[in-house]
PDB file of N, CA and C in Angstrom:
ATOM      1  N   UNK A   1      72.148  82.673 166.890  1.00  0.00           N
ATOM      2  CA  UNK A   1      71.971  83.549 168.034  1.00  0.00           C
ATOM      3  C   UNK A   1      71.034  82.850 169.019  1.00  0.00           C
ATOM      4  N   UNK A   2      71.556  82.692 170.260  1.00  0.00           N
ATOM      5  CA  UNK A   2      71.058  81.918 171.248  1.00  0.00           C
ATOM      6  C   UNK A   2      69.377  82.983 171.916  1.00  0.00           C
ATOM      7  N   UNK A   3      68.441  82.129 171.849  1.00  0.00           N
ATOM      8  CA  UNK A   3      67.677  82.625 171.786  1.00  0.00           C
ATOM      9  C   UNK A   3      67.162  83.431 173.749  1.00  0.00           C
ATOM     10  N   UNK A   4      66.813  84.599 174.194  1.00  0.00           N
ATOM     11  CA  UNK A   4      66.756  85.151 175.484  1.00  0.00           C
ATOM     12  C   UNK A   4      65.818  84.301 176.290  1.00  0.00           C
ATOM     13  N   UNK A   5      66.107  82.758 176.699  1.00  0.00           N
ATOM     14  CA  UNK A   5      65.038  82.092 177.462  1.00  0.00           C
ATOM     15  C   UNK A   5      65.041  82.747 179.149  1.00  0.00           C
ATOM     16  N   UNK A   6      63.765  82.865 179.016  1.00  0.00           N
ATOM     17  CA  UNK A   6      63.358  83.199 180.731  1.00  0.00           C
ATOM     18  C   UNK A   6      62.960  84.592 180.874  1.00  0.00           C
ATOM     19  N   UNK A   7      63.580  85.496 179.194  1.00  0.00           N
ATOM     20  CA  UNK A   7      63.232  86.950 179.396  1.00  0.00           C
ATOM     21  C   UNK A   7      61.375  87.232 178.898  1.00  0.00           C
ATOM     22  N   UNK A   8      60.995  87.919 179.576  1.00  0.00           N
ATOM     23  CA  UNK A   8      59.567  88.099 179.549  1.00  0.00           C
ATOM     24  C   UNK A   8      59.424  90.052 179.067  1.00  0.00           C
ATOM     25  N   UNK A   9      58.324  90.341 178.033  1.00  0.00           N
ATOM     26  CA  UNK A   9      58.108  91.349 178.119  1.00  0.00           C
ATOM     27  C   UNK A   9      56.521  91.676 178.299  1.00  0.00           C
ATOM     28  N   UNK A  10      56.723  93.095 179.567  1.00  0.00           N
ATOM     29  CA  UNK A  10      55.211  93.514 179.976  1.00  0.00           C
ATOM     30  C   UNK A  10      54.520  93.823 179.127  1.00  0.00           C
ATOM     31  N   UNK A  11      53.644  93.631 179.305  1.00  0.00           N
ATOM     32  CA  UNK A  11      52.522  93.857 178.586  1.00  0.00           C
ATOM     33  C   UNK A  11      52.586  95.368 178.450  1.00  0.00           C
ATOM     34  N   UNK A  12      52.910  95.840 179.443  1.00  0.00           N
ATOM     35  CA  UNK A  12      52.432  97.784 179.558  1.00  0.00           C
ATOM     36  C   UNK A  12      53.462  98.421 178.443  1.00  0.00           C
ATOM     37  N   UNK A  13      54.953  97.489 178.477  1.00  0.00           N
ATOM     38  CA  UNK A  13      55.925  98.045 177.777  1.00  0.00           C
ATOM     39  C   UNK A  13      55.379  97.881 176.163  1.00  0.00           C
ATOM     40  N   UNK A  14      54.672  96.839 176.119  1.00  0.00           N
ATOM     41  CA  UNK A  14      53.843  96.432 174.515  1.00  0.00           C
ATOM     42  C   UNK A  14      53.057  97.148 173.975  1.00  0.00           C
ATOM     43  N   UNK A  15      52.303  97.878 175.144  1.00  0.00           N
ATOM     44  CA  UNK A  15      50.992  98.726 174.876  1.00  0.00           C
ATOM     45  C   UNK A  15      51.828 100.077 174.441  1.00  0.00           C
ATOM     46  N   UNK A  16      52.999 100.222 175.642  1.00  0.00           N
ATOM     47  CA  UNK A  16      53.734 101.624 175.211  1.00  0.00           C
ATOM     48  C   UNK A  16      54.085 102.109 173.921  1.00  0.00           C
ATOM     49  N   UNK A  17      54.882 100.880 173.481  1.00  0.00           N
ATOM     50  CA  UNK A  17      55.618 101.000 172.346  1.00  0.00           C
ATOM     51  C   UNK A  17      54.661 101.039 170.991  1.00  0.00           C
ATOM     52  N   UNK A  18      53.518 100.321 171.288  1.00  0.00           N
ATOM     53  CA  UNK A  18      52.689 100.354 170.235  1.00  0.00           C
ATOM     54  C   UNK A  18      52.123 101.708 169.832  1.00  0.00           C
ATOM     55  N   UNK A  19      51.944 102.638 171.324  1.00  0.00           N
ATOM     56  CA  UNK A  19      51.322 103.713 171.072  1.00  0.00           C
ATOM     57  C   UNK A  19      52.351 104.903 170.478  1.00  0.00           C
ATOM     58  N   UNK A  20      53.492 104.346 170.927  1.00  0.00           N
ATOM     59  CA  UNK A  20      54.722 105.700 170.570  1.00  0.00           C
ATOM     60  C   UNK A  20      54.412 105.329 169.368  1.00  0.00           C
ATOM     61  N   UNK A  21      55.152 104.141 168.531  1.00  0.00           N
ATOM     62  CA  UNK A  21      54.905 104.002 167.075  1.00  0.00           C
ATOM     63  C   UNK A  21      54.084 104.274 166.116  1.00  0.00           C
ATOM     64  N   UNK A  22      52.637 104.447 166.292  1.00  0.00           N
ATOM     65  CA  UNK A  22      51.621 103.993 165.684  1.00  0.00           C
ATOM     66  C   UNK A  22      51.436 105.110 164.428  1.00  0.00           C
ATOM     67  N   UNK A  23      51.672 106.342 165.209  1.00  0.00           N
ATOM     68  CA  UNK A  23      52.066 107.528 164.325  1.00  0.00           C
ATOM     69  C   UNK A  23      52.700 107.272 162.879  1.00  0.00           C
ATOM     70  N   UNK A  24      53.559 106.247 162.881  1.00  0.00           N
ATOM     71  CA  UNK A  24      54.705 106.175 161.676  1.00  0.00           C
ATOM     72  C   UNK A  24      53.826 104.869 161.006  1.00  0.00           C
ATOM     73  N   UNK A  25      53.054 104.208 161.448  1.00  0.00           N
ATOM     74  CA  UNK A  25      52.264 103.082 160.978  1.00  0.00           C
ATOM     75  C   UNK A  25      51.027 103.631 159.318  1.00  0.00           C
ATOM     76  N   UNK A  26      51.091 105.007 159.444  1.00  0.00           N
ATOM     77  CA  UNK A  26      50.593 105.520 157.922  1.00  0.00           C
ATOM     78  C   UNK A  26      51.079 105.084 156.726  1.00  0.00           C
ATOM     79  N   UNK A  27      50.688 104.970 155.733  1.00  0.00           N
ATOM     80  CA  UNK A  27      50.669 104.678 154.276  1.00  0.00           C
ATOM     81  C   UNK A  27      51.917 105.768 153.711  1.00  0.00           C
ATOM     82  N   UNK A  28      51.638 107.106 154.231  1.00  0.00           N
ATOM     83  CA  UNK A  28      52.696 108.060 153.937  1.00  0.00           C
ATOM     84  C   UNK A  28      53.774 108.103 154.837  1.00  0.00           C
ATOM     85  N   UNK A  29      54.152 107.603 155.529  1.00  0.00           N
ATOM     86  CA  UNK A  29      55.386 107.923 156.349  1.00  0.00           C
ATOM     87  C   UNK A  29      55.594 106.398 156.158  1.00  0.00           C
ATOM     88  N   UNK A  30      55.025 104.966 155.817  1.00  0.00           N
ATOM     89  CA  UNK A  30      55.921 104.178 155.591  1.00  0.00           C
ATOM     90  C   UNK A  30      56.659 104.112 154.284  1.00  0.00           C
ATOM     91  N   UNK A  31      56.089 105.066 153.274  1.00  0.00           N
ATOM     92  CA  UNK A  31      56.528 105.554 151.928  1.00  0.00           C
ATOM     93  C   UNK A  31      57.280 106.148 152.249  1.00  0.00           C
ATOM     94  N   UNK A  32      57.962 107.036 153.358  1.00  0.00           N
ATOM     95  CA  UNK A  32      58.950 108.167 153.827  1.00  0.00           C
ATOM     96  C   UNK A  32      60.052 107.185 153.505  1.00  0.00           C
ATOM     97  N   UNK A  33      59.722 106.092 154.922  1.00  0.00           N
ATOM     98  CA  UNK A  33      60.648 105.367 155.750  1.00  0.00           C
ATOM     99  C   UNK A  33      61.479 104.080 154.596  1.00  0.00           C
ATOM    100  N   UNK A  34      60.461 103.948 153.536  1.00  0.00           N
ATOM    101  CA  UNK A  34      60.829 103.109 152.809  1.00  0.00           C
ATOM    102  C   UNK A  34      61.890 103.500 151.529  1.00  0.00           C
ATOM    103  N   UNK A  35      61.762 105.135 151.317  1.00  0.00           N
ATOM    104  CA  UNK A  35      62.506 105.690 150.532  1.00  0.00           C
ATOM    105  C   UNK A  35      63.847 106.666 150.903  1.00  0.00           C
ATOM    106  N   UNK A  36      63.792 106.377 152.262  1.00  0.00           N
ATOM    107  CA  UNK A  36      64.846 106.813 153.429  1.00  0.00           C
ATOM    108  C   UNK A  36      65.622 106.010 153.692  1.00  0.00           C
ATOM    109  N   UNK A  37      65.148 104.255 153.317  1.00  0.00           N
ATOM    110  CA  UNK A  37      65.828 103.322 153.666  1.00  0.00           C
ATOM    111  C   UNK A  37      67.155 103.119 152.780  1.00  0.00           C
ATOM    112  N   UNK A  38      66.386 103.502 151.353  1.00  0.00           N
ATOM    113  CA  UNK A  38      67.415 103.625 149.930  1.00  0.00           C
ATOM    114  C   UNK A  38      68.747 104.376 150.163  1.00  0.00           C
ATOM    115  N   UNK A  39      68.364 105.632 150.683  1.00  0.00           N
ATOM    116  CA  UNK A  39      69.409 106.736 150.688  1.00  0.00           C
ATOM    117  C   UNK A  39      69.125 108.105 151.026  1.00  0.00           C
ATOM    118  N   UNK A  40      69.426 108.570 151.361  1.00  0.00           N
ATOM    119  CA  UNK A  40      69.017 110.148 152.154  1.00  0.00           C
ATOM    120  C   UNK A  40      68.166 110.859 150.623  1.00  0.00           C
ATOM    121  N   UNK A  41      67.638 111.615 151.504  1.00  0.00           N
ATOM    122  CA  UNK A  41      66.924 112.352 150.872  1.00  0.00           C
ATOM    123  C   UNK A  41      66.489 113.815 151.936  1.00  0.00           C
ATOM    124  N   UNK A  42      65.851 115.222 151.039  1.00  0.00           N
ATOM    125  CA  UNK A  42      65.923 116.006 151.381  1.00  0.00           C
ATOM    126  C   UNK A  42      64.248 116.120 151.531  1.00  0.00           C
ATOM    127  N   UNK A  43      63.720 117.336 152.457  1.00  0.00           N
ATOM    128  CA  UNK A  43      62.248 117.410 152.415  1.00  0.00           C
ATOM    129  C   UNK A  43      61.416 117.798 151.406  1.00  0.00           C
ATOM    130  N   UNK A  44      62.685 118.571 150.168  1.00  0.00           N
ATOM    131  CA  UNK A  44      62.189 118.564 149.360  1.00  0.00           C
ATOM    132  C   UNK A  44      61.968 117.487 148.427  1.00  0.00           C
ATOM    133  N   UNK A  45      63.082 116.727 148.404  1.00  0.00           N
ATOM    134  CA  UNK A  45      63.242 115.559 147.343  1.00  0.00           C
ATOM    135  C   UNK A  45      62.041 114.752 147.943  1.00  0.00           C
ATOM    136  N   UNK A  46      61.687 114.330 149.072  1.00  0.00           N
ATOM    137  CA  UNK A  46      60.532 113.538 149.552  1.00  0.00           C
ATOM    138  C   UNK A  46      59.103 114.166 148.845  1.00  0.00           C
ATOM    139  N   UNK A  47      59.311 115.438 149.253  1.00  0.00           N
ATOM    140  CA  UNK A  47      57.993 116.258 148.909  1.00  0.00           C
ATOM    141  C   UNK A  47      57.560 115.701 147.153  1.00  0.00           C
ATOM    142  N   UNK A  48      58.900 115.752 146.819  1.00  0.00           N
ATOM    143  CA  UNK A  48      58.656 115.631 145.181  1.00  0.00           C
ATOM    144  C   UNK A  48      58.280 114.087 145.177  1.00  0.00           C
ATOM    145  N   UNK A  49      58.877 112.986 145.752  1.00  0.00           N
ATOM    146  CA  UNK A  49      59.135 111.801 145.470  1.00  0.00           C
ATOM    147  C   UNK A  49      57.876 111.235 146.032  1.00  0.00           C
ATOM    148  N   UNK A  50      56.931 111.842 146.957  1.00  0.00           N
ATOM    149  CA  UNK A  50      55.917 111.656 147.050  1.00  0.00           C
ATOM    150  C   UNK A  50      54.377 112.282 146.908  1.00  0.00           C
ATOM    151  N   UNK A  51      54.578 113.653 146.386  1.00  0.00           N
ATOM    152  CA  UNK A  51      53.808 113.963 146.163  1.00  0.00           C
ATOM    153  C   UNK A  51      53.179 115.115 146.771  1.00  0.00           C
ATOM    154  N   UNK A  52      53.621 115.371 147.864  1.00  0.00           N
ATOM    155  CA  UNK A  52      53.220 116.290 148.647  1.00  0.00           C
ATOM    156  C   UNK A  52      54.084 117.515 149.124  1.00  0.00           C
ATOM    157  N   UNK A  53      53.827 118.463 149.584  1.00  0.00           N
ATOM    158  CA  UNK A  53      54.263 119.419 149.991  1.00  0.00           C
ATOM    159  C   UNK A  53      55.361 119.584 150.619  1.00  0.00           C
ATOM    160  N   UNK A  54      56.660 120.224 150.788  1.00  0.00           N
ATOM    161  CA  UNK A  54      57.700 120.312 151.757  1.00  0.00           C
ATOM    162  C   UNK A  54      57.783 119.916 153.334  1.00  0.00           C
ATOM    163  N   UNK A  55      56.242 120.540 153.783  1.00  0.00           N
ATOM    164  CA  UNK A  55      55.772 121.040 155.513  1.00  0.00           C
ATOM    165  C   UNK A  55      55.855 119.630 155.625  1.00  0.00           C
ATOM    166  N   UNK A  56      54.723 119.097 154.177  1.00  0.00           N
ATOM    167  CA  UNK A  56      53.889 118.051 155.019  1.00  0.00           C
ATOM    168  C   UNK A  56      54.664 116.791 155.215  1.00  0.00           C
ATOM    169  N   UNK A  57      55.955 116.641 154.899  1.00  0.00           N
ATOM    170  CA  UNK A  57      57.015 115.846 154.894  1.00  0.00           C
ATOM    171  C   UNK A  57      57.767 115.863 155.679  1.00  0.00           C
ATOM    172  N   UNK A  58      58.368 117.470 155.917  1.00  0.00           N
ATOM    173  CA  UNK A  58      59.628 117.247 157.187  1.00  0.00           C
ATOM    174  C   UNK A  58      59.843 116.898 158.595  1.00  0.00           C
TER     175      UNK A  58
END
Protein backbone atom coordinates (compact mmCIF):
# COMPACT_ATOMS: atom_id res chain seq x y z
CA UNK A 1 0.00 0.00 0.00
CA UNK A 2 1.46 3.12 -1.41
CA UNK A 3 2.16 5.19 1.31
CA UNK A 4 -0.18 9.12 1.45
CA UNK A 5 3.05 11.37 0.62
CA UNK A 6 2.36 15.13 0.95
CA UNK A 7 -0.80 14.35 3.24
CA UNK A 8 -0.33 16.25 6.54
CA UNK A 9 -2.47 15.95 9.71
CA UNK A 10 -3.44 19.10 12.08
CA UNK A 11 -2.46 19.13 14.97
CA UNK A 12 -6.08 20.38 16.27
CA UNK A 13 -7.55 17.24 14.43
CA UNK A 14 -4.83 15.15 16.84
CA UNK A 15 -5.75 16.98 19.90
CA UNK A 16 -9.55 16.29 18.82
CA UNK A 17 -9.42 12.84 18.36
CA UNK A 18 -7.36 12.24 21.33
CA UNK A 19 -9.92 13.91 23.46
CA UNK A 20 -13.06 12.10 21.86
CA UNK A 21 -11.18 8.76 22.55
CA UNK A 22 -9.63 9.02 25.76
CA UNK A 23 -12.84 7.94 27.52
CA UNK A 24 -12.40 4.27 26.05
CA UNK A 25 -8.51 4.48 26.97
CA UNK A 26 -9.63 2.75 30.69
CA UNK A 27 -8.46 -0.59 31.90
CA UNK A 28 -12.31 -1.51 31.89
CA UNK A 29 -13.60 -0.61 28.64
CA UNK A 30 -10.36 -1.86 26.97
CA UNK A 31 -11.41 -5.26 28.71
CA UNK A 32 -15.00 -4.44 27.07
CA UNK A 33 -13.42 -3.76 23.68
CA UNK A 34 -11.11 -6.65 23.89
CA UNK A 35 -13.85 -9.20 24.69
CA UNK A 36 -16.20 -7.59 22.03
CA UNK A 37 -13.49 -8.15 19.67
CA UNK A 38 -13.97 -12.15 20.22
CA UNK A 39 -17.69 -12.10 19.63
CA UNK A 40 -20.78 -10.32 20.74
CA UNK A 41 -21.74 -10.30 23.89
CA UNK A 42 -24.67 -9.07 26.01
CA UNK A 43 -24.53 -6.35 29.03
CA UNK A 44 -25.17 -8.93 30.94
CA UNK A 45 -22.66 -11.47 29.73
CA UNK A 46 -19.98 -8.46 30.02
CA UNK A 47 -21.29 -7.63 33.46
CA UNK A 48 -20.55 -11.29 34.34
CA UNK A 49 -17.33 -11.60 32.20
CA UNK A 50 -16.05 -8.75 33.97
CA UNK A 51 -17.14 -8.37 37.01
CA UNK A 52 -19.30 -5.69 37.35
CA UNK A 53 -22.71 -4.69 37.26
CA UNK A 54 -25.17 -4.60 34.14
CA UNK A 55 -25.48 -0.33 34.29
CA UNK A 56 -21.94 -0.19 34.72
CA UNK A 57 -21.24 -1.92 31.38
CA UNK A 58 -23.87 -0.95 28.89
Amino acid sequence: MPLNKGVRVADEDVDLAAETFAPLAGPMHIRIILLLRGAEHSSGELAELTGRSPAAVS
